[in-house]
N, C-alpha and C. Protein backbone atom coordinates (compact mmCIF):
# COMPACT_ATOMS: atom_id res chain seq x y z
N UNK A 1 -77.07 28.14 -9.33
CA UNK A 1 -76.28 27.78 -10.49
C UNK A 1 -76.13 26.26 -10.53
N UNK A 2 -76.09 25.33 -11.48
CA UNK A 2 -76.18 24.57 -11.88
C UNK A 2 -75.14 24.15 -13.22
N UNK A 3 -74.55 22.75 -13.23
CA UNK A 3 -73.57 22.42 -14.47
C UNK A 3 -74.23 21.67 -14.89
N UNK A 4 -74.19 21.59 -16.20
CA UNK A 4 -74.39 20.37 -17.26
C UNK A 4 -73.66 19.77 -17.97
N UNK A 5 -73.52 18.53 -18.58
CA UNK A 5 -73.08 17.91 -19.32
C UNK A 5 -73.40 17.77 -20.87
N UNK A 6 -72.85 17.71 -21.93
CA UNK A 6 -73.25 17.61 -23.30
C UNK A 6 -73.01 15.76 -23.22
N UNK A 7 -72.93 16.07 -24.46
CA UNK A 7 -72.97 14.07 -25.40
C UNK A 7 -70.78 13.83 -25.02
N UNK A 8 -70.66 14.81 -25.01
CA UNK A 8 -68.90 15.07 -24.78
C UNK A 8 -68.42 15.25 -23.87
N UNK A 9 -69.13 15.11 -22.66
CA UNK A 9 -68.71 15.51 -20.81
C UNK A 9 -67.88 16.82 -20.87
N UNK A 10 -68.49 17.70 -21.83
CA UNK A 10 -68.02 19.19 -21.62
C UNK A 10 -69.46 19.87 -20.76
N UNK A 11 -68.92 20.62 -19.42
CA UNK A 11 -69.55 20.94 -18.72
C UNK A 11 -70.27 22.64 -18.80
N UNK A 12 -71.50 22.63 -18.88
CA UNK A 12 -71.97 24.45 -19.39
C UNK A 12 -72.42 25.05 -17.71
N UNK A 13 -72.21 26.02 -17.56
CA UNK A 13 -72.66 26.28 -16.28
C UNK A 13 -74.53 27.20 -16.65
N UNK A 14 -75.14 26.69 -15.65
CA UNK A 14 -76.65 27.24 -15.87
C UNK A 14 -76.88 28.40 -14.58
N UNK A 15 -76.56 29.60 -14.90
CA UNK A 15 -77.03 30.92 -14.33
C UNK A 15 -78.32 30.62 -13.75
N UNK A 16 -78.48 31.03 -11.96
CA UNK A 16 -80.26 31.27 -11.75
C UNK A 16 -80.25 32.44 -12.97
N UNK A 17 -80.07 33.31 -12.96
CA UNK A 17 -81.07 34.13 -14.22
C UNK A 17 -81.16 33.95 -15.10
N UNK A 18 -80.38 32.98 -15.87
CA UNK A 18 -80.66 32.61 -17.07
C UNK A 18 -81.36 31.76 -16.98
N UNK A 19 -81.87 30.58 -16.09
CA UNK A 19 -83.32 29.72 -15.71
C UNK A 19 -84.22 30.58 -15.37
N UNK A 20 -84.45 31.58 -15.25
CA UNK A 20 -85.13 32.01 -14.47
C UNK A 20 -85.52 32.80 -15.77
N UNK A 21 -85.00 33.07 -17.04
CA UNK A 21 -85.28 34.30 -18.10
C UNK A 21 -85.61 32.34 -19.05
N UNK A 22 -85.29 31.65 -18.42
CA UNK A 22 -86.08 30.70 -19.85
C UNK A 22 -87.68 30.16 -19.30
N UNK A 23 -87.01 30.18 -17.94
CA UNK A 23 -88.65 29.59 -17.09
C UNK A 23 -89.70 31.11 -17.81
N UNK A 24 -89.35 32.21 -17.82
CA UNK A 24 -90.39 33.48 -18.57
C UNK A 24 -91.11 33.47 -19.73
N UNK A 25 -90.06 33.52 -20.29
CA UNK A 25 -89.99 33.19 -21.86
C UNK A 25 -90.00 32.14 -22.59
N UNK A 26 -89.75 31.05 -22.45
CA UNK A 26 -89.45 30.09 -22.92
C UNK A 26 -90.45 28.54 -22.12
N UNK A 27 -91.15 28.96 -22.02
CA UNK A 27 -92.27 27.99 -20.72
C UNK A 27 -92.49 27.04 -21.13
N UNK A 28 -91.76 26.45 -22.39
CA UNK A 28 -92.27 24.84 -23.05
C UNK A 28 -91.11 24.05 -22.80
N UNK A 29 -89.89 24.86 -21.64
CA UNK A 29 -88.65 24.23 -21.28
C UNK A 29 -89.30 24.03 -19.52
N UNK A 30 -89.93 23.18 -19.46
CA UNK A 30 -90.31 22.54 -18.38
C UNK A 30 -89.99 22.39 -16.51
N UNK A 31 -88.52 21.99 -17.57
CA UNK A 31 -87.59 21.75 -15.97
C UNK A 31 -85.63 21.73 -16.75
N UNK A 32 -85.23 21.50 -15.51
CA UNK A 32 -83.76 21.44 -16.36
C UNK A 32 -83.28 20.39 -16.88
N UNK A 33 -83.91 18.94 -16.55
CA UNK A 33 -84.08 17.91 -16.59
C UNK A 33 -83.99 17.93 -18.38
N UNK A 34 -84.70 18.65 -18.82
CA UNK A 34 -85.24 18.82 -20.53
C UNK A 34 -84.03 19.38 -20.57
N UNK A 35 -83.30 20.57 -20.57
CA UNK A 35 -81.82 20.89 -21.00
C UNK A 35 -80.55 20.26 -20.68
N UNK A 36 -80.98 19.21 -20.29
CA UNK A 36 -79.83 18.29 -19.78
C UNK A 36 -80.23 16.93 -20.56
N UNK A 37 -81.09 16.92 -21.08
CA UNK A 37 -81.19 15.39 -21.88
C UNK A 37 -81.06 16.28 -23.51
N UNK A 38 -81.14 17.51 -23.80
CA UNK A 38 -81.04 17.92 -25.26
C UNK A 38 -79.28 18.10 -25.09
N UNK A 39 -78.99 18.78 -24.22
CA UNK A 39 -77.35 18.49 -24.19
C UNK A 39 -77.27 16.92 -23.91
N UNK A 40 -77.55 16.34 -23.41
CA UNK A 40 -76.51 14.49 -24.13
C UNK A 40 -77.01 14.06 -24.75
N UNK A 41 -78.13 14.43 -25.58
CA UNK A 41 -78.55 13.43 -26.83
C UNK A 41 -79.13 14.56 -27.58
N UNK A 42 -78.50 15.02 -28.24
CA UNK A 42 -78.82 16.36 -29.52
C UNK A 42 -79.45 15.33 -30.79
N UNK A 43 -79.67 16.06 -31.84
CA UNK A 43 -79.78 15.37 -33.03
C UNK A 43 -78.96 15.91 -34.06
N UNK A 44 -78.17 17.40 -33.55
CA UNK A 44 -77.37 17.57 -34.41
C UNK A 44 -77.00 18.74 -33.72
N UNK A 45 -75.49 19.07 -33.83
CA UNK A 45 -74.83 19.94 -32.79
C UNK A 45 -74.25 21.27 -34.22
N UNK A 46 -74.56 22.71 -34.31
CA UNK A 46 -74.32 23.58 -34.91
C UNK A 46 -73.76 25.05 -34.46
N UNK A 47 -72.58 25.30 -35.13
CA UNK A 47 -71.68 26.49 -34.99
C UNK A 47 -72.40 27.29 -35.24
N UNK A 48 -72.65 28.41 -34.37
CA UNK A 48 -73.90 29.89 -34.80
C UNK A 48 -72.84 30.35 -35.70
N UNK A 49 -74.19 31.00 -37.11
CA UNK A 49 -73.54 31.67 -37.99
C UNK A 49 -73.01 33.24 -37.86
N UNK A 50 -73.65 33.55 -36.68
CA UNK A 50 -73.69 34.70 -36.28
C UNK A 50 -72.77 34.99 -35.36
N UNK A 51 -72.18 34.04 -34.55
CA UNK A 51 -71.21 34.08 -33.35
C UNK A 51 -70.71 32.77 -32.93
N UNK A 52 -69.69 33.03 -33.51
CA UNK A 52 -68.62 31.71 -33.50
C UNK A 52 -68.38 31.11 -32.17
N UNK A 53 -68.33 32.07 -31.39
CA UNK A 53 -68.63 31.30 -30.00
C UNK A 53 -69.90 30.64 -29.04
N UNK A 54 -70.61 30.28 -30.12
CA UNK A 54 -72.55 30.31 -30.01
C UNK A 54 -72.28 28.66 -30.42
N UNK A 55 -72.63 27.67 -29.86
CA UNK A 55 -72.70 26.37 -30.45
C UNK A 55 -74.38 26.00 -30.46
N UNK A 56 -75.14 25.28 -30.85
CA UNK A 56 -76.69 25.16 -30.89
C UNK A 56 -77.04 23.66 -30.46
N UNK A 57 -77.35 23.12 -29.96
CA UNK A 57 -77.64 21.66 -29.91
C UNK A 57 -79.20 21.85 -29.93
N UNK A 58 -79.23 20.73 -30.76
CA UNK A 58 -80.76 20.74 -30.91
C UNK A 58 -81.41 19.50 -31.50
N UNK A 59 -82.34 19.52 -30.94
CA UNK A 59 -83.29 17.98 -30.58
C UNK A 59 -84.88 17.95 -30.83
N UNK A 60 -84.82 17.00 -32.11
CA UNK A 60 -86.30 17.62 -32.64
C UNK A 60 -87.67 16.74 -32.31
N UNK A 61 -88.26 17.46 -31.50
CA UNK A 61 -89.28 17.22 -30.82
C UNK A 61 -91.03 16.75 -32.16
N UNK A 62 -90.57 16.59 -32.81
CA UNK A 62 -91.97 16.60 -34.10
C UNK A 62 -91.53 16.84 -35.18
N UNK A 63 -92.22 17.05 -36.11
CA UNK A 63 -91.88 17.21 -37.22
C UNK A 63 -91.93 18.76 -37.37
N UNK A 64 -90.35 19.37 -37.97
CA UNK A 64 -90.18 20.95 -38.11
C UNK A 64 -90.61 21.61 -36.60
N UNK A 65 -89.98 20.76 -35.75
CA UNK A 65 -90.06 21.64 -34.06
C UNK A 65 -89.00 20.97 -33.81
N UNK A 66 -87.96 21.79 -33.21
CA UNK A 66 -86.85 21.62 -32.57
C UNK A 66 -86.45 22.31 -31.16
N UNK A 67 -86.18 22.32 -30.44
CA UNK A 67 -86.09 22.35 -29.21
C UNK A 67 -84.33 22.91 -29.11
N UNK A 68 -83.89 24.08 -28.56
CA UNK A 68 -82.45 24.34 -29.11
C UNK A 68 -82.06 24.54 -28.00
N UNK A 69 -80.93 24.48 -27.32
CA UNK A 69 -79.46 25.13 -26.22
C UNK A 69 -78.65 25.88 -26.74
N UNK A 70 -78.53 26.96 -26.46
CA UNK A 70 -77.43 27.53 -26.74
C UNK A 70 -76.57 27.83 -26.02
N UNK A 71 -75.44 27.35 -26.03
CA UNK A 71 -74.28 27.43 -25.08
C UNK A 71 -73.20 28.79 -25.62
N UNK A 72 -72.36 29.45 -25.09
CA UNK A 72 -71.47 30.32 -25.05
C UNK A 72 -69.85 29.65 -24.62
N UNK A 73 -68.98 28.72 -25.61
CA UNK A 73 -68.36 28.00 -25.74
C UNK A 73 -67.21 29.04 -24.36
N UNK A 74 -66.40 29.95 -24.85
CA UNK A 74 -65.49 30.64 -24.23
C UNK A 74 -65.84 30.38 -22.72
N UNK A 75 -66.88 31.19 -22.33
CA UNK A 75 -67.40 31.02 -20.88
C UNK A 75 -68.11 29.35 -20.38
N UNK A 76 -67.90 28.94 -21.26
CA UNK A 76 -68.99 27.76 -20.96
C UNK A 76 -69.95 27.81 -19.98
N UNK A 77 -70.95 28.44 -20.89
CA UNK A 77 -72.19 28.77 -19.92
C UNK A 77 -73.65 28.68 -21.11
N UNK A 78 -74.70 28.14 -20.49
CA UNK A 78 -75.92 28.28 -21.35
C UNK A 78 -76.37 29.43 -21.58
N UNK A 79 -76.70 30.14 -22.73
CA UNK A 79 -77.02 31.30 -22.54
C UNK A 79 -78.67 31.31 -22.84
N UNK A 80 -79.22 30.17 -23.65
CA UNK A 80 -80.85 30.62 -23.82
C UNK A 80 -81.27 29.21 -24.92
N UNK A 81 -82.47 28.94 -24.21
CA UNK A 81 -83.22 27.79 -25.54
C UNK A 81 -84.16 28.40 -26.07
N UNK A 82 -85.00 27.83 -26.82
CA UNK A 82 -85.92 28.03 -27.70
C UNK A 82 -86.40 27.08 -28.46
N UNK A 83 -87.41 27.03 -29.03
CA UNK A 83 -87.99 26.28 -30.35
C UNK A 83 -88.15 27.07 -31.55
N UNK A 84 -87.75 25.86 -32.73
CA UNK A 84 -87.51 26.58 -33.64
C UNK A 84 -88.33 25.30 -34.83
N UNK A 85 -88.48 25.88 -36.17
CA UNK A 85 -89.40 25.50 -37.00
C UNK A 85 -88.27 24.59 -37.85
N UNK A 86 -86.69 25.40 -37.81
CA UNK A 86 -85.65 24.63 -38.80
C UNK A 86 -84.19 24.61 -38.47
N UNK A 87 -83.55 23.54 -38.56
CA UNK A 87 -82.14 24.27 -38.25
C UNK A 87 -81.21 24.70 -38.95
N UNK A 88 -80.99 26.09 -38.36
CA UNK A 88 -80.08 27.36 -39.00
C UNK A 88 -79.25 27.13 -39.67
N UNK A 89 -78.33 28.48 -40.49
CA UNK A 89 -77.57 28.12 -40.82
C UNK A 89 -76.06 27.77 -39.84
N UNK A 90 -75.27 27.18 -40.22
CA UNK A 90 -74.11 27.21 -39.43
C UNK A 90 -73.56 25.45 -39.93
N UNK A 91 -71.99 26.01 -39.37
CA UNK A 91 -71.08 25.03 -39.27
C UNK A 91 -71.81 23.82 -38.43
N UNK A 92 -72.18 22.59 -39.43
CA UNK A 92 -72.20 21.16 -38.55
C UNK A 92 -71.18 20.88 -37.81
N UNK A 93 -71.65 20.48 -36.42
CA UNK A 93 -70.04 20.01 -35.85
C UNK A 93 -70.60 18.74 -35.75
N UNK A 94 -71.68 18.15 -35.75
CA UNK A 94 -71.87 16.76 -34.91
C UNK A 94 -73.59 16.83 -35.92
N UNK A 95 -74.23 15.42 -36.08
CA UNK A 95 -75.16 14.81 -36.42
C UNK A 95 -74.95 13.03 -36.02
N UNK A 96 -76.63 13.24 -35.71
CA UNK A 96 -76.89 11.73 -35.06
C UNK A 96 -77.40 10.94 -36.63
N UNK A 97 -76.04 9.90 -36.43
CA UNK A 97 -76.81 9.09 -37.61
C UNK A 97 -78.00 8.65 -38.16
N UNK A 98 -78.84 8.87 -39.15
CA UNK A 98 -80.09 8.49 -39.12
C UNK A 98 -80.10 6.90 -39.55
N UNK A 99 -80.91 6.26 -38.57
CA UNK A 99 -81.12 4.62 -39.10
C UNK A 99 -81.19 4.30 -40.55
N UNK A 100 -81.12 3.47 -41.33
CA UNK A 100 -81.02 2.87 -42.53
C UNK A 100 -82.18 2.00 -42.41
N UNK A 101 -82.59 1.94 -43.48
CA UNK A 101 -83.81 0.48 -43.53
C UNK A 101 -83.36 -0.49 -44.22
């Protein structure tokens, strides 16, 4: 088991089985190193529409590829990443300013 930090020094705890079910499934999440730099530098932090206790941070790797955390706020614990094509619906809690020209 393992803790992490977000952009907010709120700490998620990382389950061996839940590394161990993203190292399976999820094999373009490298090391933990990668879920620990998308938790402190997100590009935009989102309330699951589906479960209010589901927060999303997510960090977009290309164009329409995003790279997601999903944390389980109550327990504070990671529960699963993924890549995704768009981001969902849900409550914005946080966005990284985009530069101005």
């Amino acid at each position: 088991m393992q803790w992490l930090r977000d952009k907010d020094g709120k700490e998620f705890r990382l389950d061996d089985g839940t590394w161990a079910h993203i190292q399976e499934f999820h094999p373009e999440i490298t090391h933990v190193e990668l879920i620990a730099s998308i938790l402190l530098d997100p590009d935009t932090i989102v309330r699951s529409n589906w479960d209010a206790q589901s927060i999303l941070y997510y960090k977009q790797v290309r164009p329409n590829r995003f790279r997601v955390v999903i944390v389980q706020t109550v327990e504070a614990r990671i529960k699963t990443t993924l890549t995704t094509d768009k981001i969902k619906r849900g409550e914005v809690l946080w966005a990284k300013e985009k530069p101005t020209d």
